[in-house]
C-alpha atoms as a PDB file:
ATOM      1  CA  UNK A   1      93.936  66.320  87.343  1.00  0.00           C
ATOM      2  CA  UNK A   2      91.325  66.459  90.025  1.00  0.00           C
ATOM      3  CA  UNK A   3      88.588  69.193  90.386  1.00  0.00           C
ATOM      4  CA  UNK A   4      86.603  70.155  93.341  1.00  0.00           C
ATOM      5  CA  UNK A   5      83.170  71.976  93.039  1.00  0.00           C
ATOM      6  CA  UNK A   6      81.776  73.637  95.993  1.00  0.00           C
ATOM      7  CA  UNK A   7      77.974  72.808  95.962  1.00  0.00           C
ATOM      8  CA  UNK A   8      77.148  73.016  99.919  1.00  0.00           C
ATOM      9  CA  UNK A   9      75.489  76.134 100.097  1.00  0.00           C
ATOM     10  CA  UNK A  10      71.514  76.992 100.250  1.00  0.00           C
ATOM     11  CA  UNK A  11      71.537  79.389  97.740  1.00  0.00           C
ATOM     12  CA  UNK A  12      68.818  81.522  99.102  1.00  0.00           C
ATOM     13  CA  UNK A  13      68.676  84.393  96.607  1.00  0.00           C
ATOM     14  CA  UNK A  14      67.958  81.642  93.605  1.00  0.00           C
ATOM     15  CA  UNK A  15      65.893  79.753  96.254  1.00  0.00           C
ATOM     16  CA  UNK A  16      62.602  81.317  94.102  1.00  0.00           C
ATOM     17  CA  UNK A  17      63.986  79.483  91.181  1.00  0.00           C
ATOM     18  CA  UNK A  18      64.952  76.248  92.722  1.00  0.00           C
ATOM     19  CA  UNK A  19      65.261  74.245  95.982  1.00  0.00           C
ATOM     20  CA  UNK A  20      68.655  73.677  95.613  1.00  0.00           C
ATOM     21  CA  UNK A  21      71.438  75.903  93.959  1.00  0.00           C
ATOM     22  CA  UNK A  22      73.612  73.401  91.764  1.00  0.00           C
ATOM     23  CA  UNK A  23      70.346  71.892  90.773  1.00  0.00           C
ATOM     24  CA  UNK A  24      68.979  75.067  89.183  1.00  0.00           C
ATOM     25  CA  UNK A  25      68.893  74.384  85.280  1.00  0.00           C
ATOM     26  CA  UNK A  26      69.998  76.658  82.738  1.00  0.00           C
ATOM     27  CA  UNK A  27      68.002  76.169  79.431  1.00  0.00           C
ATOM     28  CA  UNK A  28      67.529  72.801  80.500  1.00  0.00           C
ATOM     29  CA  UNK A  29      71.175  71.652  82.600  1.00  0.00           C
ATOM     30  CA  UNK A  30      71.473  71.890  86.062  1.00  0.00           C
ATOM     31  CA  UNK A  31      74.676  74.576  87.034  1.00  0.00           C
ATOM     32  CA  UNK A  32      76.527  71.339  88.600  1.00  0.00           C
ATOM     33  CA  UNK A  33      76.144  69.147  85.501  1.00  0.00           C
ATOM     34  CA  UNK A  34      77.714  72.555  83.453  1.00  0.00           C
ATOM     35  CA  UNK A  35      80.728  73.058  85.475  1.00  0.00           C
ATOM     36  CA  UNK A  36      81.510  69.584  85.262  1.00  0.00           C
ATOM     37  CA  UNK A  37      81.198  69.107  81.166  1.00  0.00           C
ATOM     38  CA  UNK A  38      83.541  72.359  81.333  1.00  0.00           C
ATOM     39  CA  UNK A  39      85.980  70.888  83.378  1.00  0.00           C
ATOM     40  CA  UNK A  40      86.425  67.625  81.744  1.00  0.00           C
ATOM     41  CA  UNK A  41      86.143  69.812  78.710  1.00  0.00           C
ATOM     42  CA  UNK A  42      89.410  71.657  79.862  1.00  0.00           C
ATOM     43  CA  UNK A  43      90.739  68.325  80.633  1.00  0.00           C
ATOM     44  CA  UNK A  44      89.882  66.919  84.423  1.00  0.00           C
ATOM     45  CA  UNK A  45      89.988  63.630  84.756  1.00  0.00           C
ATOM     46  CA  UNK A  46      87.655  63.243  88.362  1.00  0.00           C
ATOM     47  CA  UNK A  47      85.883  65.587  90.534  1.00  0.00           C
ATOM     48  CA  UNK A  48      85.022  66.118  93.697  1.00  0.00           C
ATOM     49  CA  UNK A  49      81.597  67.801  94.765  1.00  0.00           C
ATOM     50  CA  UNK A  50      81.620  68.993  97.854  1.00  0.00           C
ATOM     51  CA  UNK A  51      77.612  68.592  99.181  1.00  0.00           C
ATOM     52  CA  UNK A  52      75.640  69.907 102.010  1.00  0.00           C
ATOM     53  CA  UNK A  53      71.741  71.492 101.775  1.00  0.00           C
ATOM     54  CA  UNK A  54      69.753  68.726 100.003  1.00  0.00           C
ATOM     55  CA  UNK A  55      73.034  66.118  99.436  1.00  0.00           C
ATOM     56  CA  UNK A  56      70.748  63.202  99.202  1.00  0.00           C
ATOM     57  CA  UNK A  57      69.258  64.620  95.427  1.00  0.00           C
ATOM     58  CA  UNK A  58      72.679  66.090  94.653  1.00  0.00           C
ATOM     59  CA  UNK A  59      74.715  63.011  95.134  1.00  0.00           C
ATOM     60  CA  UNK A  60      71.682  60.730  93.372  1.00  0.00           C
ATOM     61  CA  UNK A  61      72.095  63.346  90.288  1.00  0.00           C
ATOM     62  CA  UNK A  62      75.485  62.619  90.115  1.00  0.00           C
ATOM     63  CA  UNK A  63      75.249  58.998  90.323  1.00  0.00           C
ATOM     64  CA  UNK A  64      73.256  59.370  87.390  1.00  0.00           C
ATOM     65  CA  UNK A  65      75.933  61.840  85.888  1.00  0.00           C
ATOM     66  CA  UNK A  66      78.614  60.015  86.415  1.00  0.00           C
ATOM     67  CA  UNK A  67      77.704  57.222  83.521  1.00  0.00           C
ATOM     68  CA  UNK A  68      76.766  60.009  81.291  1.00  0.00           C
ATOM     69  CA  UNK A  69      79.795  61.913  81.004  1.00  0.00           C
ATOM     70  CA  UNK A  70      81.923  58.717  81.930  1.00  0.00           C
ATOM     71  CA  UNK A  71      84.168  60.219  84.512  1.00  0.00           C
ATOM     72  CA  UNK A  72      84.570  59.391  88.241  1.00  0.00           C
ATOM     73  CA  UNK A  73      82.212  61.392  90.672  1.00  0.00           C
ATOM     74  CA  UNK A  74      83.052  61.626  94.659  1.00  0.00           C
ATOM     75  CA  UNK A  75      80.698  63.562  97.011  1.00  0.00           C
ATOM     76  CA  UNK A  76      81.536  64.175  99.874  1.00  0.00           C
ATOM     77  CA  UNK A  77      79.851  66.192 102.967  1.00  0.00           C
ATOM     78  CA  UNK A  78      80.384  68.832 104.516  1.00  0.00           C
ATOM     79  CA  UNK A  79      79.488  68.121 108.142  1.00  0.00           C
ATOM     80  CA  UNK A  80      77.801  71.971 108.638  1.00  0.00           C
ATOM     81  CA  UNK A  81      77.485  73.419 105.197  1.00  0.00           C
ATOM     82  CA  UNK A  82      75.974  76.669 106.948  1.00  0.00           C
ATOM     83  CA  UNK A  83      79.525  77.832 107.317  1.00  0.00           C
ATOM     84  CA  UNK A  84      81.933  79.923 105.243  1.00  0.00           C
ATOM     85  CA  UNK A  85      82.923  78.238 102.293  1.00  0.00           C
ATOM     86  CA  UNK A  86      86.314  77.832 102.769  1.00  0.00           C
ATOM     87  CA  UNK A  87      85.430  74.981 105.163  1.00  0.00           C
ATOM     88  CA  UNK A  88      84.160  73.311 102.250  1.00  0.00           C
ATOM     89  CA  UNK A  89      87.536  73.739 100.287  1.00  0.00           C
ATOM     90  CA  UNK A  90      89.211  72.252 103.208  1.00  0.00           C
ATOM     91  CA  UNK A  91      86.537  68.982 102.907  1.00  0.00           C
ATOM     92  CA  UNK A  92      86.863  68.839  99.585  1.00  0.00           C
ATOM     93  CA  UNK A  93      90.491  68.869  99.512  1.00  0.00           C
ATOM     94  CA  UNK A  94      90.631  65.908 101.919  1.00  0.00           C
ATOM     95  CA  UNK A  95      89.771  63.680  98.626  1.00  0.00           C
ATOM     96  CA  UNK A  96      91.876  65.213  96.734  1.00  0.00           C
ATOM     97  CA  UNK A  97      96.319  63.955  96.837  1.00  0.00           C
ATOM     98  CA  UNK A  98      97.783  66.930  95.134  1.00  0.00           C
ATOM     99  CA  UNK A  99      96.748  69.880  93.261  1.00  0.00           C
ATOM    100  CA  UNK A 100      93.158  70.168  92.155  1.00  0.00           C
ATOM    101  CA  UNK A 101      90.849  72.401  90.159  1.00  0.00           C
ATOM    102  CA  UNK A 102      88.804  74.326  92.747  1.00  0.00           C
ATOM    103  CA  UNK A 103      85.174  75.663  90.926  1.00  0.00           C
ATOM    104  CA  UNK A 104      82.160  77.207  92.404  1.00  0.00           C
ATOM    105  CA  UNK A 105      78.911  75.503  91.630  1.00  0.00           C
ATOM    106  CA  UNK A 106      76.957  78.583  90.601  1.00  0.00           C
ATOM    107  CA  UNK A 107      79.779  79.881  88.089  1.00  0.00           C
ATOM    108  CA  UNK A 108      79.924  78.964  84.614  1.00  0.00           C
ATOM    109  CA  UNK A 109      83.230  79.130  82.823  1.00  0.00           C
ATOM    110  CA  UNK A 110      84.657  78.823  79.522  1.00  0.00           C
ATOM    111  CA  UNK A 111      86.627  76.101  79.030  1.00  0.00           C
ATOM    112  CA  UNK A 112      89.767  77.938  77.916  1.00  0.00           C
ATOM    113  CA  UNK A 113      89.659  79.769  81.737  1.00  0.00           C
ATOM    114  CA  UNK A 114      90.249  76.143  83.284  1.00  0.00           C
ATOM    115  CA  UNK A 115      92.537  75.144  80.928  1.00  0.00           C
ATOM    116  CA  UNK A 116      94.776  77.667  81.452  1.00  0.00           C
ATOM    117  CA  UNK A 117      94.049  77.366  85.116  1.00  0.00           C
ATOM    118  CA  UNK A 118      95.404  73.989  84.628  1.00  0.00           C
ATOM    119  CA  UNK A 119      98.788  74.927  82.796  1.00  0.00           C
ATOM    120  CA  UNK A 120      99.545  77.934  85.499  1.00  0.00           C
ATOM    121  CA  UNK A 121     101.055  76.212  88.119  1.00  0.00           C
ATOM    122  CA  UNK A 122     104.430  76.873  89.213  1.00  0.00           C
ATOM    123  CA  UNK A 123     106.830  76.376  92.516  1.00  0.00           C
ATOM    124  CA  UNK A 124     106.041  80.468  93.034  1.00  0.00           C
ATOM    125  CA  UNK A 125     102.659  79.806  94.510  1.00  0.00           C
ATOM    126  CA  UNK A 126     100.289  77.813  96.244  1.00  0.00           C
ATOM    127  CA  UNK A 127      97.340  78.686  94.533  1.00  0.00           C
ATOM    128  CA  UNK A 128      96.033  80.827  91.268  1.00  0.00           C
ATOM    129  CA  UNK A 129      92.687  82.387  91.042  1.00  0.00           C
ATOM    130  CA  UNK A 130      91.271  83.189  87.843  1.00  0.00           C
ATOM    131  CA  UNK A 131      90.779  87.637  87.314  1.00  0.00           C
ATOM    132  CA  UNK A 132      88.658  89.173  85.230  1.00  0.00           C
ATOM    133  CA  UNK A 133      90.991  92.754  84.895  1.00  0.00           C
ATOM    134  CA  UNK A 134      87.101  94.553  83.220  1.00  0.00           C
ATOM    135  CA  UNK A 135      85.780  95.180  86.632  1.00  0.00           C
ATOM    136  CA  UNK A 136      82.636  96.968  85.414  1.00  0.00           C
ATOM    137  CA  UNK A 137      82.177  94.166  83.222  1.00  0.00           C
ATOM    138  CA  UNK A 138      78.039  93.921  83.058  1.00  0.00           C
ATOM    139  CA  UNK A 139      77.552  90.313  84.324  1.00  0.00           C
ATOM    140  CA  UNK A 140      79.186  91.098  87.501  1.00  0.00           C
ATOM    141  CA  UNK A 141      77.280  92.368  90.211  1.00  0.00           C
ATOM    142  CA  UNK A 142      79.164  94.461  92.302  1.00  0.00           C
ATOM    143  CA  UNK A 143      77.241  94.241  95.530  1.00  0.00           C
ATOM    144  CA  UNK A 144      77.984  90.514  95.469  1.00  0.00           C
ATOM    145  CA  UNK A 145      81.804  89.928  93.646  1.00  0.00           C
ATOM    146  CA  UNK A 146      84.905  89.084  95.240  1.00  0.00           C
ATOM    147  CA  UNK A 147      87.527  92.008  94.411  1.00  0.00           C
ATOM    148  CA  UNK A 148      90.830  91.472  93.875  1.00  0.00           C
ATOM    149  CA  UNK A 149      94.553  94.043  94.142  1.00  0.00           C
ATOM    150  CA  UNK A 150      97.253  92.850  92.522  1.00  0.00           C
ATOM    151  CA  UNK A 151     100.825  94.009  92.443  1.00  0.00           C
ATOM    152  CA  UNK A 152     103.359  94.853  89.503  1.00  0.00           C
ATOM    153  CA  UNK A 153     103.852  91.064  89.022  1.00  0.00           C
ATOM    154  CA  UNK A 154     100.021  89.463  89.346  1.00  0.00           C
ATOM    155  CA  UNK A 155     100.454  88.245  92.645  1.00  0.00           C
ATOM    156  CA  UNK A 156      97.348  89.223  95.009  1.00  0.00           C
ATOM    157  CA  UNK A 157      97.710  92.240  97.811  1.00  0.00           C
ATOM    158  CA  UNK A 158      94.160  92.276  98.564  1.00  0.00           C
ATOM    159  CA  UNK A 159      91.342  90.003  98.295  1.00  0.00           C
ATOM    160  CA  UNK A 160      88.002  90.569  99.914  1.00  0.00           C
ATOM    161  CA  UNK A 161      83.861  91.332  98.904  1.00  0.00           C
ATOM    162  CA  UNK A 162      85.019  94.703 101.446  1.00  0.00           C
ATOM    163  CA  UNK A 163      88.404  96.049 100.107  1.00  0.00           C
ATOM    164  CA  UNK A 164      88.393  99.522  99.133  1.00  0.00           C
ATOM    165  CA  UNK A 165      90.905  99.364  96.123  1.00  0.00           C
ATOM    166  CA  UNK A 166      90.903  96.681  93.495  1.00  0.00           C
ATOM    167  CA  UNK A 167      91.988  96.322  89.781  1.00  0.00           C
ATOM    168  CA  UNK A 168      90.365  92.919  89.011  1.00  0.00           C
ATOM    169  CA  UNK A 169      87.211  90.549  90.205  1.00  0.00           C
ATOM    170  CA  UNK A 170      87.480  87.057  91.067  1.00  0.00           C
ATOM    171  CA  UNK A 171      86.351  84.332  88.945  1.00  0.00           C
ATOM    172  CA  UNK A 172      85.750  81.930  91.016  1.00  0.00           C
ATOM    173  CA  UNK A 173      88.177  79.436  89.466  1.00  0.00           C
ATOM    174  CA  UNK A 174      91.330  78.121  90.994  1.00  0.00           C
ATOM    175  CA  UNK A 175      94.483  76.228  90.553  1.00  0.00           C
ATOM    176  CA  UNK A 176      94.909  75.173  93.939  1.00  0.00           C
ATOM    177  CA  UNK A 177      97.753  73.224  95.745  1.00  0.00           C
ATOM    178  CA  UNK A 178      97.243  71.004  99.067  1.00  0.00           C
ATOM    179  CA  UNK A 179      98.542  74.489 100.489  1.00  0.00           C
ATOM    180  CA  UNK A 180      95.344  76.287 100.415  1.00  0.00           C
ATOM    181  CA  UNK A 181      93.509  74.132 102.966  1.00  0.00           C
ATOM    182  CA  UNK A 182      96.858  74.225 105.319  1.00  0.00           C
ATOM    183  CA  UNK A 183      95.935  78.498 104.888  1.00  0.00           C
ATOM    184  CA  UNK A 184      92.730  78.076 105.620  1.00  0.00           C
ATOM    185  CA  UNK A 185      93.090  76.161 108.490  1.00  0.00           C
ATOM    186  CA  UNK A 186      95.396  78.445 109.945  1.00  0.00           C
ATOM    187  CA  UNK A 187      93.261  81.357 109.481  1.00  0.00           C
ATOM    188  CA  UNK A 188      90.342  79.467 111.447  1.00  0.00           C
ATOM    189  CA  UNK A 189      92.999  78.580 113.973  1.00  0.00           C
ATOM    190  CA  UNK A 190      94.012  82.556 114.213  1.00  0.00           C
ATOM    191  CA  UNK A 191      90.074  83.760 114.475  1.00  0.00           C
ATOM    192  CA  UNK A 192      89.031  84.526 111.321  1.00  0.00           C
ATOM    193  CA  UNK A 193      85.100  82.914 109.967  1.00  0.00           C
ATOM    194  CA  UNK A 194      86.829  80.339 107.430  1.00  0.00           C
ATOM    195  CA  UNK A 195      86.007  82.326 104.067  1.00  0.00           C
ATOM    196  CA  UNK A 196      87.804  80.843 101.371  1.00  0.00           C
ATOM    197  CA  UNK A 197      88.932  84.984 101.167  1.00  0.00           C
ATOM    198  CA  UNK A 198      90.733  84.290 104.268  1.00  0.00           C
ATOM    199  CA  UNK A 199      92.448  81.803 102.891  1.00  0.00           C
ATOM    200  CA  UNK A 200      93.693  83.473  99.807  1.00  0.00           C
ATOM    201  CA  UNK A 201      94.702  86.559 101.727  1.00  0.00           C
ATOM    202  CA  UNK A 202      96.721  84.310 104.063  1.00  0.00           C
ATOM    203  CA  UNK A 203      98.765  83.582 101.103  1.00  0.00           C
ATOM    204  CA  UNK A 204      98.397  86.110  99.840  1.00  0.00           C
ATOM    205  CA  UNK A 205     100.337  88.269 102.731  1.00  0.00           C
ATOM    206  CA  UNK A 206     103.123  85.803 102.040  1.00  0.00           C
ATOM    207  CA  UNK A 207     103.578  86.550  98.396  1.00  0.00           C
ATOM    208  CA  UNK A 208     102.162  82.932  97.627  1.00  0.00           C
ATOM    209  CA  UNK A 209      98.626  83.938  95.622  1.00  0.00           C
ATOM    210  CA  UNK A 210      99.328  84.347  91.719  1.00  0.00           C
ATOM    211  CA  UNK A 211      96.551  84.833  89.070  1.00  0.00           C
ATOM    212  CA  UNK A 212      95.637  83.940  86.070  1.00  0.00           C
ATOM    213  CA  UNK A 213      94.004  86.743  83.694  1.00  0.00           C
ATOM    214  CA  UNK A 214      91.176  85.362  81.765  1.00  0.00           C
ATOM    215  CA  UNK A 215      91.366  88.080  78.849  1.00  0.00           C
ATOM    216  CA  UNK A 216      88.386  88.230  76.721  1.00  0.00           C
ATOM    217  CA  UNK A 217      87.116  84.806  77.866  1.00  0.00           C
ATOM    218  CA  UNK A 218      83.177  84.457  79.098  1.00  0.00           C
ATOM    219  CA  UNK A 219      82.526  83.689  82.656  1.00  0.00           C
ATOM    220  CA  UNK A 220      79.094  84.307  85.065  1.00  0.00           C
ATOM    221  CA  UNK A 221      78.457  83.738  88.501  1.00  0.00           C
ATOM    222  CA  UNK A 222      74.163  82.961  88.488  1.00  0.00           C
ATOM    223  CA  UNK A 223      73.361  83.554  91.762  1.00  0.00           C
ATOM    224  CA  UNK A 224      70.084  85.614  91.708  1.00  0.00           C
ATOM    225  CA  UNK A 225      67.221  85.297  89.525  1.00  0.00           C
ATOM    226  CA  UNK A 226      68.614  88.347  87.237  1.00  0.00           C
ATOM    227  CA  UNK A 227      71.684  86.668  86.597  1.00  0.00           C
ATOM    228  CA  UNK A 228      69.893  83.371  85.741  1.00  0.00           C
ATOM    229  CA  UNK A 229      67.955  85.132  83.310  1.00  0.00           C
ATOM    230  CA  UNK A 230      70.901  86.460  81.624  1.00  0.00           C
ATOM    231  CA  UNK A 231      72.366  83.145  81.918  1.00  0.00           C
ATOM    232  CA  UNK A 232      69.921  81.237  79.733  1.00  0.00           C
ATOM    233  CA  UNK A 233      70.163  83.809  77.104  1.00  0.00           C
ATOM    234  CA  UNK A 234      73.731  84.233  76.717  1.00  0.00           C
ATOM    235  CA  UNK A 235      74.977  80.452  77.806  1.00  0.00           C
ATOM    236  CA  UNK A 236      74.157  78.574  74.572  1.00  0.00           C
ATOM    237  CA  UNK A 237      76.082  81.059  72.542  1.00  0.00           C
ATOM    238  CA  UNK A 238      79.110  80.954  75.172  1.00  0.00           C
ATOM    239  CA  UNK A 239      79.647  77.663  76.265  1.00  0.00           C
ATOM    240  CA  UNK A 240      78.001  75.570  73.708  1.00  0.00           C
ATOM    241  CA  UNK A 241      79.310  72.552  74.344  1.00  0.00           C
ATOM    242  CA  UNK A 242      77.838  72.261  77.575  1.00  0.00           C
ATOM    243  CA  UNK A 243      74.572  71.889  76.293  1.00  0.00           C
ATOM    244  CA  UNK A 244      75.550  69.193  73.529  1.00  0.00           C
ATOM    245  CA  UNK A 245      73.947  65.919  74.505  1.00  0.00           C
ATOM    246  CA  UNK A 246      75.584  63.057  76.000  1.00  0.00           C
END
């Protein structure tokens, strides 16, 4: 199974911290070089990074990466990584030939959250996100998340950082099929920016966005300094083997 991580963006509220977002260490390990022990962890066997603001010292990382954790690497571009990240999905999908692990750079995951990412697929849907149902869970800051409604059955109503009425928060992990780009296209085709929200709602309106509840399992999106902080306390303890060394 394939994975694509989304590691275009500046990052300017960790820009204090660190020129370049998936660069930033945590006690030591840069966020990119995490989420890619975690997903080989849960059982990826290549991965995609998707690159943009400073490529040139995120791809010559992963060249180095690559022979460390022994598994095949791919950047590839985004040709203007200043817009919504769902254009990034759609690039990093390109290198992708069927259904593919989609992570965010500047989330950390247990590995039990991508592994059962990777056993939820199903001909009912084109794509599963990873929920978090404690939505004043501490770690989450609600001023940045992604909220998510879901109906009776787990499929998503509603997805959006602006929706008035949610019962879970994204993870930022997905089980996506070649489906999600064809979405996202057609919401940039119909007006919308090219969030990778407006993709999920697309599919969403058509019954085709499932989840996956992460129960008790440890996730954090570190994008601020705050969260970092909290990140290189709690890390170690949560996702151990991400700090192991090669």
């Amino acid at each position: 199974m394939d994975a694509v991580i989304i590691a275009a963006g500046y990052g300017s509220r960790l820009a204090s911290l660190s020129p370049s977002k998936p660069l930033t260490p945590v006690c030591g390990v840069p966020l990119i070089e995490i989420g890619i022990r975690q997903a080989v962890s849960a059982g990826v066997t290549r991965v995609v990074v998707v690159t943009g603001h400073r490529a040139d010292e995120v791809e010559a990382f992963l060249t180095q990466l690559a022979l460390r954790v022994d598994i095949a690497i791919e950047p590839i571009r985004v040709e203007d990584w200043s817009k919504p990240n769902g254009h990034s999905v759609i690039a990093g999908a390109s290198g992708c030939t069927g259904d593919y692990l989609l992570m965010m750079a500047d989330h950390m995951f247990d590995s039990s959250i991508l592994s059962a990412l990777l056993a939820a697929g199903s001909e009912t849907r084109d794509v599963t996100l990873a929920i978090d149902r404690w939505t004043d869970n501490p770690l989450v800051d609600p001023d940045d998340a992604t909220w998510v409604q879901t109906d009776a059955g787990g499929f998503i109503t509603a997805i959006g950082k602006s929706i008035t009425t949610w019962n879970a928060v994204d993870c930022g992990a997905f089980l996506a099929t070649p489906r999600l780009a064809e979405a996202l296209a057609a919401a940039i085709a119909a007006g919308k920016s090219g969030s990778l929200s407006d993709g999920m709602q697309w599919l969403a309106d058509r019954g085709r966005a499932a989840t996956c509840e992460i129960g008790g399992a440890w996730w954090m999106d570190v994008d601020d300094p705050r969260a970092h902080a909290l990140a290189e306390e709690l890390a170690p303890q949560r996702i151990a083997s991400a700090f192991a060394p090669s």
